[in-house]
N, C-alpha and C. Protein backbone atom coordinates (compact mmCIF):
# COMPACT_ATOMS: atom_id res chain seq x y z
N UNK A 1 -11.81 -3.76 11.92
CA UNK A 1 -10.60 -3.25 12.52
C UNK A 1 -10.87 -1.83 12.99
N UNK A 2 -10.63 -1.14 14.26
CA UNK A 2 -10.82 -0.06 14.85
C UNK A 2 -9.66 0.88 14.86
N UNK A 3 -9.57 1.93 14.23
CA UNK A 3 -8.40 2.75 14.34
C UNK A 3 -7.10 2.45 14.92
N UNK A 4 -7.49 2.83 16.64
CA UNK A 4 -6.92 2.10 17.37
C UNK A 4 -5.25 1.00 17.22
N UNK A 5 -6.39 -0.33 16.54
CA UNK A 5 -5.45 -1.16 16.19
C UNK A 5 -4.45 -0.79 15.40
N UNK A 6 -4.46 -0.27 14.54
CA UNK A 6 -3.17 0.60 13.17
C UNK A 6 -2.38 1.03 13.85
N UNK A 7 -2.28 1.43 15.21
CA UNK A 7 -1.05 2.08 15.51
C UNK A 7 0.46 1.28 16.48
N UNK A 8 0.04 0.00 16.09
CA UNK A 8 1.08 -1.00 17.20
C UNK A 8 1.29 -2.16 16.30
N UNK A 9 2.66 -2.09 16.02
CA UNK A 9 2.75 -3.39 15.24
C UNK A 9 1.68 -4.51 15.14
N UNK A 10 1.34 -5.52 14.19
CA UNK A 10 0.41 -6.13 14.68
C UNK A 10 0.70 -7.51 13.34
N UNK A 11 0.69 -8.75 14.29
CA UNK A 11 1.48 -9.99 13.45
C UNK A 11 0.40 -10.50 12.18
N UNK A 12 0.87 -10.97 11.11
CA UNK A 12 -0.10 -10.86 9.71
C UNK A 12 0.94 -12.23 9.58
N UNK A 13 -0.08 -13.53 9.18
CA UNK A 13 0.48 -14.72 8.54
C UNK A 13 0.44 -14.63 7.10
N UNK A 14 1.61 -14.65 6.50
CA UNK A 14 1.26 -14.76 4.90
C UNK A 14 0.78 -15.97 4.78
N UNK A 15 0.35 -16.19 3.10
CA UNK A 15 -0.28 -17.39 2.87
C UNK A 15 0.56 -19.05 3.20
N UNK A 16 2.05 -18.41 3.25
CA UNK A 16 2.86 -19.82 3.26
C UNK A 16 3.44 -20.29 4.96
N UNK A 17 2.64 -18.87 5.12
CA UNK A 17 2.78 -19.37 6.98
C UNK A 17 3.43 -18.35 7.81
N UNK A 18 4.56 -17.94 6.51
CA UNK A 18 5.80 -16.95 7.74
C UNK A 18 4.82 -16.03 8.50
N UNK A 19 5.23 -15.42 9.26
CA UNK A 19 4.82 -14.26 10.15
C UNK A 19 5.54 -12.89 9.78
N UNK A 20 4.86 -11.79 9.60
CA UNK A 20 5.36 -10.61 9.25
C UNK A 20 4.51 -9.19 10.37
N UNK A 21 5.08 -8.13 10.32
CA UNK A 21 4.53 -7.28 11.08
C UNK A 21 4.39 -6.22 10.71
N UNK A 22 2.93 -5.85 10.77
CA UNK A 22 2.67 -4.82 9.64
C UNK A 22 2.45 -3.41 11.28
N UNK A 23 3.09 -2.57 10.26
CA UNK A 23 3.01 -1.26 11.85
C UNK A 23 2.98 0.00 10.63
N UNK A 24 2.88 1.13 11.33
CA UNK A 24 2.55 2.58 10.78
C UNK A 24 4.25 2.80 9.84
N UNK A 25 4.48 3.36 9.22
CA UNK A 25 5.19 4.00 8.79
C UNK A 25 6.14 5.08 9.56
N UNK A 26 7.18 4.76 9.79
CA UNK A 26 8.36 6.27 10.56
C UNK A 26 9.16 7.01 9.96
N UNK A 27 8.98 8.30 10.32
CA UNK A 27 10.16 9.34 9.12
C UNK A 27 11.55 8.74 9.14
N UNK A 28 11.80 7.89 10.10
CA UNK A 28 13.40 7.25 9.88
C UNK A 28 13.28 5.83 9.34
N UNK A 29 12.23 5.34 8.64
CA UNK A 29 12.08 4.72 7.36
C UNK A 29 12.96 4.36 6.09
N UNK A 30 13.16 5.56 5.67
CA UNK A 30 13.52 6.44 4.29
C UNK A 30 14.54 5.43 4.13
N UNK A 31 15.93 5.19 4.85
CA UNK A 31 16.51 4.39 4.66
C UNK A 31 16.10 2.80 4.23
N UNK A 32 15.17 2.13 4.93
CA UNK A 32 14.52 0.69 4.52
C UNK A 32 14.27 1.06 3.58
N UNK A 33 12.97 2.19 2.86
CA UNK A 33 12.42 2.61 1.67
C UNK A 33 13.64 2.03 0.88
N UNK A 34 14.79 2.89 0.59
CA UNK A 34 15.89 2.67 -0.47
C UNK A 34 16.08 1.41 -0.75
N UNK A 35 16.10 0.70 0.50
CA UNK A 35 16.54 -0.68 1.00
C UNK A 35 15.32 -1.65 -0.12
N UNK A 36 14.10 -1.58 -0.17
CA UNK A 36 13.07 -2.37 -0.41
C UNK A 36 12.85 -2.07 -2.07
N UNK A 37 13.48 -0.47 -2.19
CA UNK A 37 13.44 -0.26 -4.04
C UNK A 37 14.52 -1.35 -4.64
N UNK A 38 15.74 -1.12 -3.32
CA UNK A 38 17.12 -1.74 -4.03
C UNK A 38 16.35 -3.64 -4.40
N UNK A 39 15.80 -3.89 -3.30
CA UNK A 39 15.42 -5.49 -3.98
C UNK A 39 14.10 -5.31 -4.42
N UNK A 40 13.73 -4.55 -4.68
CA UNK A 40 12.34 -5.00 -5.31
C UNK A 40 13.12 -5.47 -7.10
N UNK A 41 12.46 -5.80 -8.53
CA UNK A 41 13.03 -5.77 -9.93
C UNK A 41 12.57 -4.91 -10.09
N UNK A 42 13.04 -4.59 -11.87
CA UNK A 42 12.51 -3.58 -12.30
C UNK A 42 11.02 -3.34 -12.68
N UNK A 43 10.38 -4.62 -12.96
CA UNK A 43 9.36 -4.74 -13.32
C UNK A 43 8.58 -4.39 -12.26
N UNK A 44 8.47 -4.99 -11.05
CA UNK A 44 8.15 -4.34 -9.82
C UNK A 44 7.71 -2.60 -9.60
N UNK A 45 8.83 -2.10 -10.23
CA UNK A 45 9.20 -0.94 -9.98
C UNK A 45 8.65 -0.02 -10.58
N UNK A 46 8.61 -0.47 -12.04
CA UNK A 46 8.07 -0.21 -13.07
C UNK A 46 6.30 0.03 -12.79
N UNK A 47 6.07 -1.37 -12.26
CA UNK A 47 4.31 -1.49 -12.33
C UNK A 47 3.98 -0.64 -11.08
N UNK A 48 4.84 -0.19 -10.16
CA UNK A 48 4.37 0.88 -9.19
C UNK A 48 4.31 1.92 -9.49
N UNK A 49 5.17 2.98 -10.36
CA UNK A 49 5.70 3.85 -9.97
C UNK A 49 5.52 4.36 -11.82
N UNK A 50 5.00 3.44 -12.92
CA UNK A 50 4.67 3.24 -14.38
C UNK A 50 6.02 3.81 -14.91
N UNK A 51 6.70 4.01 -14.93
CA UNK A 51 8.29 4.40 -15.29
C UNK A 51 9.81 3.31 -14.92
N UNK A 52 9.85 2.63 -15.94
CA UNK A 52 11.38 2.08 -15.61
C UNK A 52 12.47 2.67 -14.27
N UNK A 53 13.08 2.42 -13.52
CA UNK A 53 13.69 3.14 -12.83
C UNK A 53 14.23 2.28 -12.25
N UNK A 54 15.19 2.43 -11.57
CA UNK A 54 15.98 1.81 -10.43
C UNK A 54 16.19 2.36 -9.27
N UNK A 55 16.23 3.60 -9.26
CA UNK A 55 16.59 4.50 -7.83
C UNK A 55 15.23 5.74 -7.23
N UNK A 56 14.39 5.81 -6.54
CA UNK A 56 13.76 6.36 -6.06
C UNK A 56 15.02 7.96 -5.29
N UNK A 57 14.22 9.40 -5.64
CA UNK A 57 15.43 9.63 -5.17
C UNK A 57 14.88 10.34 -3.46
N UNK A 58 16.12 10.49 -3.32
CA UNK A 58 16.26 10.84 -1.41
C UNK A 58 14.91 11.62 -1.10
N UNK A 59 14.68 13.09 -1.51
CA UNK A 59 13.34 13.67 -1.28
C UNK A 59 12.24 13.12 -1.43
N UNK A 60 12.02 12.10 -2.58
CA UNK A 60 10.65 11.58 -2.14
C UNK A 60 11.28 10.10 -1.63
N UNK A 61 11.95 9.68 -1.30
CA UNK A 61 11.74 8.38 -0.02
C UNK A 61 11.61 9.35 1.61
N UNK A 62 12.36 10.43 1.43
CA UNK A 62 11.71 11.47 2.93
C UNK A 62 10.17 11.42 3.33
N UNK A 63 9.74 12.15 1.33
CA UNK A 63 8.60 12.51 1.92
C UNK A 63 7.43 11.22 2.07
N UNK A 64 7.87 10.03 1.08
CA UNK A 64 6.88 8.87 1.22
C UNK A 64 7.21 8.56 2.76
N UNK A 65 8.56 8.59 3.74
CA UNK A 65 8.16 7.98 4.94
C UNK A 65 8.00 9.13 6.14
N UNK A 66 7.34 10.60 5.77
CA UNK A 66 6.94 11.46 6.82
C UNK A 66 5.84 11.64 6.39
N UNK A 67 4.83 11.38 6.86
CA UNK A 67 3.31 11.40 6.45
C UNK A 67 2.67 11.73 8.26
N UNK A 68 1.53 12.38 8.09
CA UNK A 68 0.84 12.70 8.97
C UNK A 68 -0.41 12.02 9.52
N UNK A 69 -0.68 10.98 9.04
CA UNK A 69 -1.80 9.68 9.26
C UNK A 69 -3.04 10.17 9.68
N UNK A 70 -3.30 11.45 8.70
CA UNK A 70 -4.65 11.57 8.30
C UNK A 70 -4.77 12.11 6.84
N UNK A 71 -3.97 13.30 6.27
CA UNK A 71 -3.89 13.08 4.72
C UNK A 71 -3.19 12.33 4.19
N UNK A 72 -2.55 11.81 4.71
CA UNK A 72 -1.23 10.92 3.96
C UNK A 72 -0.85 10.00 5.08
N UNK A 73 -1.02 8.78 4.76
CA UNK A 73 -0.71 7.84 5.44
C UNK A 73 0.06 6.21 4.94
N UNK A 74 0.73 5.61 5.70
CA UNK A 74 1.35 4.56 5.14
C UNK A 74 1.57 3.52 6.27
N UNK A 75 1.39 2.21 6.13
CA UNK A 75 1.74 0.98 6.74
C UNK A 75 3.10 0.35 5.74
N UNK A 76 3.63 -0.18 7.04
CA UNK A 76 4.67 -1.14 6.50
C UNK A 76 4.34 -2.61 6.71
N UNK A 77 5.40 -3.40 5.77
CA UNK A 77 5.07 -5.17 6.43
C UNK A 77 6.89 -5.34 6.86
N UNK A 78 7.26 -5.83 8.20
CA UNK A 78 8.36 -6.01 8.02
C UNK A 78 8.89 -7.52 8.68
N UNK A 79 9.61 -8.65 8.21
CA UNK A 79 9.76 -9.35 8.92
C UNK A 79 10.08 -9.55 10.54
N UNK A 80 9.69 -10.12 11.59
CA UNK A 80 9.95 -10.27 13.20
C UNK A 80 11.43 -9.67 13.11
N UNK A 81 12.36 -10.56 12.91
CA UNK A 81 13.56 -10.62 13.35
C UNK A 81 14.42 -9.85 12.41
N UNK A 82 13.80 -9.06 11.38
CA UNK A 82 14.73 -8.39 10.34
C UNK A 82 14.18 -6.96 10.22
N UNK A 83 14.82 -5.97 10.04
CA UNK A 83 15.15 -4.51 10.08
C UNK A 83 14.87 -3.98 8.72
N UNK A 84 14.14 -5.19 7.81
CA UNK A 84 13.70 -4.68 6.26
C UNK A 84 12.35 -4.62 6.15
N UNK A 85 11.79 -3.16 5.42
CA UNK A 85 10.72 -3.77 4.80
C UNK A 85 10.59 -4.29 3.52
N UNK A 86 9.40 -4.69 3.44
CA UNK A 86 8.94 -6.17 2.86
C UNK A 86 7.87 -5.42 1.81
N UNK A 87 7.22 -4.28 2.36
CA UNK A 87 5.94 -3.96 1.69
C UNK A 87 5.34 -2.70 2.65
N UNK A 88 5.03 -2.36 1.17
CA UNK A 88 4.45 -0.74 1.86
C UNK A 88 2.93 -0.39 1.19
N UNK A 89 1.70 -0.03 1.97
CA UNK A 89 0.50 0.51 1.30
C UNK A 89 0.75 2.19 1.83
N UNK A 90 0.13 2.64 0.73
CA UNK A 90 -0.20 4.34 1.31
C UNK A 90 -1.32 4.92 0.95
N UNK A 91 -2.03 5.59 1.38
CA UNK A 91 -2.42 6.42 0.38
C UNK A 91 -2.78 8.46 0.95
N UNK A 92 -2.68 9.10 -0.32
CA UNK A 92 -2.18 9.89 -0.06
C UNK A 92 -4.07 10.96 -0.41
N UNK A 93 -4.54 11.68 0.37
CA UNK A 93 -5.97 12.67 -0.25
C UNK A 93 -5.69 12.92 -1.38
N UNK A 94 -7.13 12.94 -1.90
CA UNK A 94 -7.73 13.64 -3.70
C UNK A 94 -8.34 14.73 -3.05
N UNK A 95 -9.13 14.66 -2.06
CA UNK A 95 -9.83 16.16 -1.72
C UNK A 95 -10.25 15.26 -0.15
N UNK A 96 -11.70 16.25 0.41
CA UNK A 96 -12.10 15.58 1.78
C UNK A 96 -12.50 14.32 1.52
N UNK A 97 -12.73 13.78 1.26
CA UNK A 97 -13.66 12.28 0.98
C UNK A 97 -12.88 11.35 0.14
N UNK A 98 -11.78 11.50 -0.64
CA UNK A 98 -11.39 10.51 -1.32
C UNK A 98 -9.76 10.82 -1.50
N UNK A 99 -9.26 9.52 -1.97
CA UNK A 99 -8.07 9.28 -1.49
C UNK A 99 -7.19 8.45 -2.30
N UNK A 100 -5.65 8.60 -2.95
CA UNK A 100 -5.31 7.53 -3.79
C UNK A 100 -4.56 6.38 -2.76
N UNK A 101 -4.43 5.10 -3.35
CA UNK A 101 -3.98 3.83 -2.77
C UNK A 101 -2.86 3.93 -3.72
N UNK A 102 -1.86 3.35 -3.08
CA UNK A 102 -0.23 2.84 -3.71
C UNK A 102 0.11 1.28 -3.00
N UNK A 103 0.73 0.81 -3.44
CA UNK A 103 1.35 -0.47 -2.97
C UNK A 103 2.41 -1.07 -3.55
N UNK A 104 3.33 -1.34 -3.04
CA UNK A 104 4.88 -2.06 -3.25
C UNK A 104 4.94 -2.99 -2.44
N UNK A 105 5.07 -4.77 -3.39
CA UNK A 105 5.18 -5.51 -2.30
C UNK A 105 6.59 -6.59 -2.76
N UNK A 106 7.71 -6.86 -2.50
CA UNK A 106 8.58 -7.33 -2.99
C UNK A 106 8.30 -8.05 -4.05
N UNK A 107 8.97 -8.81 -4.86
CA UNK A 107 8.55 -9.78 -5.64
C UNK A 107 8.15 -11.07 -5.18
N UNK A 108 9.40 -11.85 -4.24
CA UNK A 108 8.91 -13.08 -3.92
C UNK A 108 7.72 -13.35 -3.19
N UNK A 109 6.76 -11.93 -2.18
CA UNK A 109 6.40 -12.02 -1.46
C UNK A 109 4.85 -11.28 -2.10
N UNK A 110 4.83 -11.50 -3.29
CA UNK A 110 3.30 -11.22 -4.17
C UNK A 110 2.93 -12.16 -4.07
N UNK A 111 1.39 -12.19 -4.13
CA UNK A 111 0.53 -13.34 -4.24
C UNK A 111 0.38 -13.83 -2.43
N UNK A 112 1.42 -13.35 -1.61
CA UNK A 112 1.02 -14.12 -0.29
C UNK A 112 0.02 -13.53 0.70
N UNK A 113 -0.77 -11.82 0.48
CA UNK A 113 -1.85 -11.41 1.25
C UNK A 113 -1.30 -9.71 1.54
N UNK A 114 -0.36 -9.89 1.42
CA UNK A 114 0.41 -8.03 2.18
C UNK A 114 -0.60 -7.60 0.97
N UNK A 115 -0.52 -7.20 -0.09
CA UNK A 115 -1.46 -5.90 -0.26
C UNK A 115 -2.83 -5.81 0.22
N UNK A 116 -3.62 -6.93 0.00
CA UNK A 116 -4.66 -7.24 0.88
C UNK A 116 -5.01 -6.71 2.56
N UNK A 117 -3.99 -7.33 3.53
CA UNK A 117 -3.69 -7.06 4.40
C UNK A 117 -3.60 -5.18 4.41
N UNK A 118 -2.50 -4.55 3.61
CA UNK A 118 -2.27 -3.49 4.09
C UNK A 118 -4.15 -2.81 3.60
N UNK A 119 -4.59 -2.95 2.52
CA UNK A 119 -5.33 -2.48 2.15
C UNK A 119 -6.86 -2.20 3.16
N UNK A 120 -6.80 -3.16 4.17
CA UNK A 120 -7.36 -3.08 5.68
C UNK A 120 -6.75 -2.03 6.41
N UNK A 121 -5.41 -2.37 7.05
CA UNK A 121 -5.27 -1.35 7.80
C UNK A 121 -5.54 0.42 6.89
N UNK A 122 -5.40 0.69 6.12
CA UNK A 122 -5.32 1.59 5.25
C UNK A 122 -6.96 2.46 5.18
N UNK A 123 -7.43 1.10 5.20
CA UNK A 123 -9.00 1.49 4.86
C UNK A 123 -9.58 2.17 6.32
N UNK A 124 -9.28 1.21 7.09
CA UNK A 124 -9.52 1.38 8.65
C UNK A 124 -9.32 2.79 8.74
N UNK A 125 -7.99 2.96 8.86
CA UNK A 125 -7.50 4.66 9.34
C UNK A 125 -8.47 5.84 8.12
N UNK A 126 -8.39 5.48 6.70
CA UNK A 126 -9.12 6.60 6.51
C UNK A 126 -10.64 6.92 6.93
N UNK A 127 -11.15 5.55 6.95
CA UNK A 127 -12.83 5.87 7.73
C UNK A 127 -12.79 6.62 8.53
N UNK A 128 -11.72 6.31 9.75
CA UNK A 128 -12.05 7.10 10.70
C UNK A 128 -11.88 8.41 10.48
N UNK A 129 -10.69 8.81 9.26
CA UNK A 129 -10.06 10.29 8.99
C UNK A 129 -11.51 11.06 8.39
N UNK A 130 -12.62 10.24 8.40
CA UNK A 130 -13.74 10.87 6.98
C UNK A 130 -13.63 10.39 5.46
N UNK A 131 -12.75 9.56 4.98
CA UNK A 131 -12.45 9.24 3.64
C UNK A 131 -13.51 7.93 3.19
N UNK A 132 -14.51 7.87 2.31
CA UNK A 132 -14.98 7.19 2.14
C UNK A 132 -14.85 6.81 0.34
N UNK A 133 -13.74 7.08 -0.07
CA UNK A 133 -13.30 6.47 -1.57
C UNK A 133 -11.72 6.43 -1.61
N UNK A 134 -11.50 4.77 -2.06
CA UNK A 134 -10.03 4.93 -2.19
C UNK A 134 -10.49 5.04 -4.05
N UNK A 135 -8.82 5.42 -4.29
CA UNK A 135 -8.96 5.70 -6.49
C UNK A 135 -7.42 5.22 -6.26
N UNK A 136 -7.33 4.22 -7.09
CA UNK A 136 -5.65 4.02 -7.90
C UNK A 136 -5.65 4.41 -9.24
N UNK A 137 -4.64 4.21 -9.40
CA UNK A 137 -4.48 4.41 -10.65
C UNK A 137 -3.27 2.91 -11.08
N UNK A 138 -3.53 1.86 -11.83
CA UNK A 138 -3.35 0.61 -12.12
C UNK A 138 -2.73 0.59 -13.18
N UNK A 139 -1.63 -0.16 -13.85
CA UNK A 139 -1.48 -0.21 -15.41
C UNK A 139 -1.90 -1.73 -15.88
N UNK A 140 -2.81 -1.84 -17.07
CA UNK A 140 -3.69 -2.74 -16.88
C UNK A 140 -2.84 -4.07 -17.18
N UNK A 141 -1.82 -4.32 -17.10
CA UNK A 141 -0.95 -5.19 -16.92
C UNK A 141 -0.78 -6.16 -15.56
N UNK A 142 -0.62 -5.32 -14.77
CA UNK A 142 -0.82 -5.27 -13.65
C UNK A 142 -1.58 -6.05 -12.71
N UNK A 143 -2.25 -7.17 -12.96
CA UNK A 143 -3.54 -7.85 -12.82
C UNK A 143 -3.25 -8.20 -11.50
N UNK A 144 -2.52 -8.55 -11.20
CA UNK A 144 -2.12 -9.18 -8.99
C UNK A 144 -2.71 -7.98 -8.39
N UNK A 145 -2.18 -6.76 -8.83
CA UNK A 145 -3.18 -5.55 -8.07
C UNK A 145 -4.51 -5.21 -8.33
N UNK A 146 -4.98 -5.83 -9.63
CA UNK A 146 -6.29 -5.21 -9.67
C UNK A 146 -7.08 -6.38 -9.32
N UNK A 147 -6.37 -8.02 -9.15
CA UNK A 147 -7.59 -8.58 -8.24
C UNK A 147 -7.69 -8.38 -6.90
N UNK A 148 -6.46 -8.00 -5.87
CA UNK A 148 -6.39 -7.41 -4.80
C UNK A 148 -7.73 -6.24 -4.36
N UNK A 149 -7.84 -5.36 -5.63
CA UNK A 149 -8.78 -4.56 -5.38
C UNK A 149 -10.31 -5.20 -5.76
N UNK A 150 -10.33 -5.71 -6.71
CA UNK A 150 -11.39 -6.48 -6.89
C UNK A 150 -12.14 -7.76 -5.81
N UNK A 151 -11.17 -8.20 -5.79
CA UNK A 151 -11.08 -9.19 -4.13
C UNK A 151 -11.88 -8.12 -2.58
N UNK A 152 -11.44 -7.36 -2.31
CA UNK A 152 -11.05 -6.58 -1.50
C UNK A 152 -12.68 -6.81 -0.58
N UNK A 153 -13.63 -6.89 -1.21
CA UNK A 153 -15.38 -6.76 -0.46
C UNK A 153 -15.80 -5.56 -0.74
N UNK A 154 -14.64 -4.40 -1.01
CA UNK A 154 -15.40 -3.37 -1.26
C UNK A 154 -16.30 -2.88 -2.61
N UNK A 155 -17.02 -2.23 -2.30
CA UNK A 155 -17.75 -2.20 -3.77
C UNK A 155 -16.79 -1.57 -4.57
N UNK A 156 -16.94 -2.45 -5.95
CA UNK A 156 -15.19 -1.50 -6.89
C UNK A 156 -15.70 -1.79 -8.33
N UNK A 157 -15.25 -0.40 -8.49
CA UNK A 157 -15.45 -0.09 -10.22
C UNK A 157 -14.27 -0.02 -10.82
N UNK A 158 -13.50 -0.47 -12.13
CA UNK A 158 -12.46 -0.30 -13.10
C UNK A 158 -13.37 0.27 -13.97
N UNK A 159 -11.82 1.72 -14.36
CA UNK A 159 -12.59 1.82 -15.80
C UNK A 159 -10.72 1.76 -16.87
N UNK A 160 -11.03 1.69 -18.01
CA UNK A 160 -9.65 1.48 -19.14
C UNK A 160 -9.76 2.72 -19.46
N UNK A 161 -8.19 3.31 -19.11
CA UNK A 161 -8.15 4.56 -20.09
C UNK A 161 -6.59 3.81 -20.56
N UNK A 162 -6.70 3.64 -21.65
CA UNK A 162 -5.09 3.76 -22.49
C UNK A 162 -4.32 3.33 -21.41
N UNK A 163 -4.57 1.58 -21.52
CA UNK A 163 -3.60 0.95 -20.45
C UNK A 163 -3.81 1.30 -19.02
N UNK A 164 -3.92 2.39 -18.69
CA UNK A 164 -4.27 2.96 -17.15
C UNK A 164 -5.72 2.07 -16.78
N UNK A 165 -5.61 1.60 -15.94
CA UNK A 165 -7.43 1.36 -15.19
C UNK A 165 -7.55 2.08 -14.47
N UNK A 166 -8.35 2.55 -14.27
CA UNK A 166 -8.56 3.53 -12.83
C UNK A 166 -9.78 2.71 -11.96
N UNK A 167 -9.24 2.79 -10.74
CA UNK A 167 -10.05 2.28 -9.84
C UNK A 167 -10.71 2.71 -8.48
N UNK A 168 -11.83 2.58 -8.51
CA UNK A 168 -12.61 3.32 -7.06
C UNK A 168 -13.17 2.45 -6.63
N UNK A 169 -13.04 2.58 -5.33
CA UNK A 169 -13.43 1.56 -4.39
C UNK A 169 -14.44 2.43 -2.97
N UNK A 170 -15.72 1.91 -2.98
CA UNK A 170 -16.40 2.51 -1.60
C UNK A 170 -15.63 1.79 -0.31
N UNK A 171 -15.22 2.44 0.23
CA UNK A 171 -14.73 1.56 1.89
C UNK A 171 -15.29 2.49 3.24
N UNK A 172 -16.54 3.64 2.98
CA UNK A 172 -17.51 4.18 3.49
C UNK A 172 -17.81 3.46 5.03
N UNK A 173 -18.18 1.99 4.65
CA UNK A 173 -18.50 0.77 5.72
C UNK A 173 -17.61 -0.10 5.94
N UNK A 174 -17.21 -1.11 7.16
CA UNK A 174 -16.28 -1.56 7.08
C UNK A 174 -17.43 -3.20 6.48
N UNK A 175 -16.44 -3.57 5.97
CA UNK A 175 -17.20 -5.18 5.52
C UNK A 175 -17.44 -6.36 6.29
């Protein structure tokens, strides 16, 4: 995938067929953001964000959807015909070269390819930015995300700290 492509909506089949459209992230977002916490569960919420919660508040849904798409960057997944998102990857610089990954993907709509998916476009844009390490940080519960990363082609290390995995991934080359 060439830079390029990341910046124009672009159609992604989940595994059960629907069609979804994964495009850049817009500062007039913030609203869907609320929208996608309100249906995501708690558990969901929880395994993103490692804190029980229900409400994300206004300043950081601003600042998760104004990003500059070279230190901080984010894709959305949103259905054709609907005004929601569905799923969000980001990730935000550790320093020049490396970078953390985030991902929120509804509930019903785990297991069908969006983190996967975003985790391409994601990778794409930082190569070109110079970033050649994504790092999450995982709670080892969590296992749909850490085979996503494990899956991924990229070369990837877990390590266990007290429930936390931490994970680095080379995406240096594209695969």
């Amino acid at each position: 995938m060439k830079e390029h492509d990341t910046a124009h909506p672009e159609p992604f089949l989940l595994r059960d067929g629907r069609e979804v459209m994964i495009r850049r992230i817009q500062p007039d977002d913030a609203e869907r953001l609320a929208a996608l916490n309100d249906h995501a569960s708690r558990e969901t919420l929880r395994l993103r964000f490692f804190t029980p919660m229900r409400r994300v508040d206004e300043k950081t849904l601003h600042h998760f959807a104004e990003v500059d798409f070279d230190r901080r960057a984010a894709f959305v997944a949103m259905f054709p015909v609907q005004d929601e998102i569905v799923a969000v990857g980001r990730y935000e610089a550790i320093d020049d070269h490396s970078a953390e990954v985030a991902f929120i993907v509804l509930d019903e709509l785990q297991g069908q390819g969006l983190a996967t998916e975003l985790l391409q476009h994601l990778a794409a844009l930082a190569r070109a930015r110079g970033f050649d390490t994504f790092r999450a940080m995982v709670l080892s519960e969590n296992t749909g995300m850490l085979d996503v990363f494990r899956r991924s082609g990229y070369p990837t290390t877990v390590h266990s700290d007290g429930g936390i995995e931490q994970v680095r991934m080379a995406i240096a080359d594209e695969r």
